[in-house]
N, C-alpha and C. Protein backbone atom coordinates (compact mmCIF):
# COMPACT_ATOMS: atom_id res chain seq x y z
N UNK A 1 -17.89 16.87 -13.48
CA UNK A 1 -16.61 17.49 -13.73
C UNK A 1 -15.52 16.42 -13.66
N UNK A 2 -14.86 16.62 -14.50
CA UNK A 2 -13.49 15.33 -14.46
C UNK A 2 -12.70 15.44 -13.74
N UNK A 3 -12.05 14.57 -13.31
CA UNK A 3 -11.23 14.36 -12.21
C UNK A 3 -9.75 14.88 -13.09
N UNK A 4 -8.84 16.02 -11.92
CA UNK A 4 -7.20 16.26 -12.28
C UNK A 4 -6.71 15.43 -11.70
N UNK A 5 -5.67 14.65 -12.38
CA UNK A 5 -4.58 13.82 -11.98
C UNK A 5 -3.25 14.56 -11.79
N UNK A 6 -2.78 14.94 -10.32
CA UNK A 6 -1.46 15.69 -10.50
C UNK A 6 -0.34 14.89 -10.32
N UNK A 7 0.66 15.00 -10.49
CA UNK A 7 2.30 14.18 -10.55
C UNK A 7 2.60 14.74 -9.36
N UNK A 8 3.72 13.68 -8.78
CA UNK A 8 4.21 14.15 -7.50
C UNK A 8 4.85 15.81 -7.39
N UNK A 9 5.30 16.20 -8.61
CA UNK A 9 5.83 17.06 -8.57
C UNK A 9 5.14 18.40 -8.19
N UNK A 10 3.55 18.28 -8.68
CA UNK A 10 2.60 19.23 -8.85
C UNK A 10 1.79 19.22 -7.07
N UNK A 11 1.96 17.98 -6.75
CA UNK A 11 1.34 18.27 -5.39
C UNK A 11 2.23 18.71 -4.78
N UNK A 12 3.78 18.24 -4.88
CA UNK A 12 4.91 19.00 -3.54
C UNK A 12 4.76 20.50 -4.21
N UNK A 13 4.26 21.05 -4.80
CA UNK A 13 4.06 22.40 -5.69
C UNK A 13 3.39 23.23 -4.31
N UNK A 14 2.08 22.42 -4.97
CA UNK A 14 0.55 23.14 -4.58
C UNK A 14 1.01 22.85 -2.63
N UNK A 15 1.35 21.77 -2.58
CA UNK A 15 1.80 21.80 -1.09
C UNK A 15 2.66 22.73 0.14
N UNK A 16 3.77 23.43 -0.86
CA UNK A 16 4.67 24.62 -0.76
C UNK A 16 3.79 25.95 -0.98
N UNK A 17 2.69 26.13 -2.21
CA UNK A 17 2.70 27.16 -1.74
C UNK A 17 1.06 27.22 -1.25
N UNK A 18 0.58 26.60 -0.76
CA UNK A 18 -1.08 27.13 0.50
C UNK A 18 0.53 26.98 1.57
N UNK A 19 1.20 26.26 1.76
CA UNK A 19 1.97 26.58 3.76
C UNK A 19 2.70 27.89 3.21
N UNK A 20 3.51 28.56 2.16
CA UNK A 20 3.49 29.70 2.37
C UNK A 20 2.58 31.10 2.28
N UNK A 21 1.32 30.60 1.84
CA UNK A 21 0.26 31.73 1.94
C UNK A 21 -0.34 31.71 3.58
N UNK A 22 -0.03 30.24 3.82
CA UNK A 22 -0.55 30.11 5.21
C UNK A 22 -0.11 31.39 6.23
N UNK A 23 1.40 31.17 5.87
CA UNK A 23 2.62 31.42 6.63
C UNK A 23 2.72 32.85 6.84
N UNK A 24 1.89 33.22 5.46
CA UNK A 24 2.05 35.09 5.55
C UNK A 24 0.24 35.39 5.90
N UNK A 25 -0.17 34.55 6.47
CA UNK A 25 -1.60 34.88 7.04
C UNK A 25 -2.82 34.53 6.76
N UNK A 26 -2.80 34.35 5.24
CA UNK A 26 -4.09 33.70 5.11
C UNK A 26 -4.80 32.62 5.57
N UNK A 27 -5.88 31.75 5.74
CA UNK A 27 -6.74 31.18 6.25
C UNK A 27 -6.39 29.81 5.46
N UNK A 28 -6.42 28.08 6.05
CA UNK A 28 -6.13 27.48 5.18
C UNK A 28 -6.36 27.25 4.09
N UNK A 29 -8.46 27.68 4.16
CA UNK A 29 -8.95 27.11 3.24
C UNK A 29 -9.16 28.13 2.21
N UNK A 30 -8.72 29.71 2.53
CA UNK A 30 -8.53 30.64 1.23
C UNK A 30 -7.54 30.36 0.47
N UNK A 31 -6.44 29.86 1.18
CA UNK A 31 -5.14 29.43 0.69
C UNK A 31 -5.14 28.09 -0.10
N UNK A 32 -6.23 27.23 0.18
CA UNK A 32 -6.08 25.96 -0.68
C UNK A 32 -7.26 26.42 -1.60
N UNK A 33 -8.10 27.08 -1.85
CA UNK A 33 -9.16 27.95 -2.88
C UNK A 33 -8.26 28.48 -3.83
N UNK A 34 -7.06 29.43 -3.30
CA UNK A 34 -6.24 30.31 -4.28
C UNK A 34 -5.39 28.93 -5.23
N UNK A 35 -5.19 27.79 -4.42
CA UNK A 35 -4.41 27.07 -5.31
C UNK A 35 -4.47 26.10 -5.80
N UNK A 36 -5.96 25.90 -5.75
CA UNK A 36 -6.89 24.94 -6.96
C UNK A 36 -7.53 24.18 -6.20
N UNK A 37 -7.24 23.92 -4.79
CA UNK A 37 -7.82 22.31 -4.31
C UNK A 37 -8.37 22.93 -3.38
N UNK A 38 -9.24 21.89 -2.77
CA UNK A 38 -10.09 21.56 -1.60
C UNK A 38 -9.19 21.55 -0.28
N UNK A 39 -9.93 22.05 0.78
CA UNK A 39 -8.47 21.75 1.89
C UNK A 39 -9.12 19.86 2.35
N UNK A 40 -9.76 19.42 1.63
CA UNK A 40 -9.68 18.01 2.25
C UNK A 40 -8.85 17.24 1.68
N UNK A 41 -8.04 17.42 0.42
CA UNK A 41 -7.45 16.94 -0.53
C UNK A 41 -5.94 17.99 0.31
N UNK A 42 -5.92 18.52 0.59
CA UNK A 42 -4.66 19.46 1.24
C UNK A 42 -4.30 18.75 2.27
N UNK A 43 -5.15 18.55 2.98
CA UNK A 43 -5.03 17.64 4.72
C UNK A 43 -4.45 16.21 3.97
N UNK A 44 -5.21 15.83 3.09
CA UNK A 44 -4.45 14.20 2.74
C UNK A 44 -3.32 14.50 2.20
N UNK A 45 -2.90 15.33 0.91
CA UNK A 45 -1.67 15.21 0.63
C UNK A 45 -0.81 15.72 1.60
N UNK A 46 -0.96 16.24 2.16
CA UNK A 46 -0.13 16.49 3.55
C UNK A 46 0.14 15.33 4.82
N UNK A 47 -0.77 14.75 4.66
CA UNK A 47 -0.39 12.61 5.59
C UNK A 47 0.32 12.31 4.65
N UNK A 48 -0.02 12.62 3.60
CA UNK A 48 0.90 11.32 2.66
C UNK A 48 2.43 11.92 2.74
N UNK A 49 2.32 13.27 1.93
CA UNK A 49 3.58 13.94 1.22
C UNK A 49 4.00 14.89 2.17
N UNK A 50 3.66 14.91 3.16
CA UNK A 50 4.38 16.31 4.36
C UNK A 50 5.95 16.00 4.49
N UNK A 51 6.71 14.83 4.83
CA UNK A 51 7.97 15.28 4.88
C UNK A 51 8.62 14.57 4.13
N UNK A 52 8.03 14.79 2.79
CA UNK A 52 9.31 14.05 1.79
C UNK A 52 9.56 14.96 1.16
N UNK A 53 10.59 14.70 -0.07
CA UNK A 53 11.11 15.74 -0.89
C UNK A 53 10.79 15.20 -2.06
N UNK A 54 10.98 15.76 -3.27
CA UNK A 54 10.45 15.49 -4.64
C UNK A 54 10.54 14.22 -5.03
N UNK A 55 11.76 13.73 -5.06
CA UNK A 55 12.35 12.82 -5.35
C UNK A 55 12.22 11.82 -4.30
N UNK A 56 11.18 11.68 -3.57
CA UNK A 56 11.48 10.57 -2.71
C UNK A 56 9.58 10.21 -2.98
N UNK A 57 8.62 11.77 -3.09
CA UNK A 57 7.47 11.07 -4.02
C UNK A 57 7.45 10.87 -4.94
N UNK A 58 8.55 10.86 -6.00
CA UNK A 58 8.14 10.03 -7.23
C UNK A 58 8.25 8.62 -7.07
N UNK A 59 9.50 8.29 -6.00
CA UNK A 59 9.44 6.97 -5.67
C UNK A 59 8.43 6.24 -5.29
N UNK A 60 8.09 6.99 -4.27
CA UNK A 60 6.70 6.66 -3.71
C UNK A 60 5.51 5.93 -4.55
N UNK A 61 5.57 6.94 -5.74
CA UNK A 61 4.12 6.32 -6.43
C UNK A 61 5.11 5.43 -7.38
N UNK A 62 6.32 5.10 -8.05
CA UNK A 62 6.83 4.14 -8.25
C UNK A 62 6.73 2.90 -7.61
N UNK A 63 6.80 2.86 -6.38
CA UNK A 63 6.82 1.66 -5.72
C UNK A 63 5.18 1.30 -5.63
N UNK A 64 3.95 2.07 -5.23
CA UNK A 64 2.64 1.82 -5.22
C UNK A 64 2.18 1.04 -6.68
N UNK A 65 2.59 1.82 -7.76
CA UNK A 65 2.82 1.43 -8.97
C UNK A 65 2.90 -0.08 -9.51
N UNK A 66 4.16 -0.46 -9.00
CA UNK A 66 4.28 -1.40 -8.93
C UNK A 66 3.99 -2.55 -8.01
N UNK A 67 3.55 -2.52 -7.31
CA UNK A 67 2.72 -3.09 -5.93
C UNK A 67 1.52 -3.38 -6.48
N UNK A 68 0.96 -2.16 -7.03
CA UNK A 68 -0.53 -2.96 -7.77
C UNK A 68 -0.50 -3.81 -8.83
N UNK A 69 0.68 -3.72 -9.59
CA UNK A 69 1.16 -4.27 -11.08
C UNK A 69 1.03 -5.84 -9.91
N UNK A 70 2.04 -5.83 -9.12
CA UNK A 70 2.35 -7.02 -8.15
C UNK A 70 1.11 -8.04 -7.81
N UNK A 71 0.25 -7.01 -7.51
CA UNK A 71 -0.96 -7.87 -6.58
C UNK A 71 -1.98 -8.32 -7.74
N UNK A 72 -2.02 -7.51 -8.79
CA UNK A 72 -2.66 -7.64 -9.91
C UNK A 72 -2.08 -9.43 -10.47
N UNK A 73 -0.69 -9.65 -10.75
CA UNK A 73 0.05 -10.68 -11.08
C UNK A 73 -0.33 -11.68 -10.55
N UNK A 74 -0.18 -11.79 -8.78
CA UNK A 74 -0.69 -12.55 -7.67
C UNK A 74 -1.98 -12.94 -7.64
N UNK A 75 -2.93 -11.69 -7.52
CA UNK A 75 -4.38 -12.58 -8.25
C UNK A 75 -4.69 -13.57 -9.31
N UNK A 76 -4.26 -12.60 -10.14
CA UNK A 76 -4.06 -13.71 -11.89
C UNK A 76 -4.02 -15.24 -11.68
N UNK A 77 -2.34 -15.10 -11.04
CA UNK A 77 -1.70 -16.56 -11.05
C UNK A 77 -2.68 -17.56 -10.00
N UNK A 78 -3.47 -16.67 -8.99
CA UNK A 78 -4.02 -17.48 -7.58
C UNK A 78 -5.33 -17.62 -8.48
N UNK A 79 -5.95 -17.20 -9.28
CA UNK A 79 -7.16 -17.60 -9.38
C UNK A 79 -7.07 -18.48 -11.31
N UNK A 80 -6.33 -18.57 -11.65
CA UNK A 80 -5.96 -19.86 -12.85
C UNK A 80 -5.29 -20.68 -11.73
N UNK A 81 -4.38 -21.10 -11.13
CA UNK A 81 -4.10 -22.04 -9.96
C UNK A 81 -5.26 -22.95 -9.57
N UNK A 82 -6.54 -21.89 -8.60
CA UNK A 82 -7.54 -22.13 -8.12
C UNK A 82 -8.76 -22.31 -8.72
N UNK A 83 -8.30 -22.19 -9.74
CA UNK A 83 -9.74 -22.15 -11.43
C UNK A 83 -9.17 -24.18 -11.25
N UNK A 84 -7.96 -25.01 -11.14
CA UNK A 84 -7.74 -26.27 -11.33
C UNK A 84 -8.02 -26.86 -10.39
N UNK A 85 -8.20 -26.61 -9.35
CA UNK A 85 -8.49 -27.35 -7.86
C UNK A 85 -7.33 -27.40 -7.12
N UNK A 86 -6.28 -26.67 -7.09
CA UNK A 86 -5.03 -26.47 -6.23
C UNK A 86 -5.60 -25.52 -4.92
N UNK A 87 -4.50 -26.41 -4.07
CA UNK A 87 -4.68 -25.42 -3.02
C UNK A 87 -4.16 -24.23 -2.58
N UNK A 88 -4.17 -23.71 -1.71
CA UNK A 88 -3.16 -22.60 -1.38
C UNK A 88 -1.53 -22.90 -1.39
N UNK A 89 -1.23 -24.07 -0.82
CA UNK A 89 0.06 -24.34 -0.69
C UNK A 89 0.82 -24.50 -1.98
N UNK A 90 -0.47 -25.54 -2.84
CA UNK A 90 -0.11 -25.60 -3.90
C UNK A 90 0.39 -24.37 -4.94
N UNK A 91 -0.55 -23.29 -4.97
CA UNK A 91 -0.80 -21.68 -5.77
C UNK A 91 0.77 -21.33 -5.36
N UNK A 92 1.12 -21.01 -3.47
CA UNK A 92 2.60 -20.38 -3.38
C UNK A 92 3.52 -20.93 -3.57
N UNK A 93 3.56 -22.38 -3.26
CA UNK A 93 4.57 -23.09 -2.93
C UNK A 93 4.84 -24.08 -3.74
N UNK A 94 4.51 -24.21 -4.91
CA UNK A 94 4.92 -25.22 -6.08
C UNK A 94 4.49 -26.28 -5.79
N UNK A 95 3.69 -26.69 -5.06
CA UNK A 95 3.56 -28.03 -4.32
C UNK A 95 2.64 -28.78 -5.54
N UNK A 96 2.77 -29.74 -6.44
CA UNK A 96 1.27 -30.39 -6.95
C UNK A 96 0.97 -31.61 -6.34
């Protein structure tokens, strides 16, 4: 079965409403059944996304986003650097 990819918007969704089915009684994991997910996937987006607001997870995966774009760059450049026989100092620090 293929994997759903949801947007921040869709988890602060699904996140609002299992805590209000919670809230009016149901059980967590009938409540994360009624609203598509697993409660193990409920428990994580809830570490991650419990007290932000919409707009502060889109940032969120903006900044992750780009962090991997980042480290992705950083490898690149460290391993053509280290493909010539430079060292580390050399790779950060301009040193030849």
């Amino acid at each position: 079965m293929a994997r759903k990819r949801y947007t921040p918007e869709q988890i602060m969704r699904v996140l609002r409403q299992v805590e209000v089915l919670v809230a009016n009684g149901k059980a967590t994991d009938q409540a994360c059944r009624e609203a598509g997910i697993v409660e193990q996937t409920y428990y994580r987006w809830r570490k991650e996304y419990g007290g932000l607001k919409v707009h502060q997870t889109k940032r969120l995966k903006e900044l992750e986003q780009e962090n991997a774009k980042l480290k992705r760059l950083v490898a690149d450049i460290r391993h053509r650097r280290w493909g010539r026989g430079l060292t580390f100092k050399a790779v950060f620090f301009q040193i030849n």
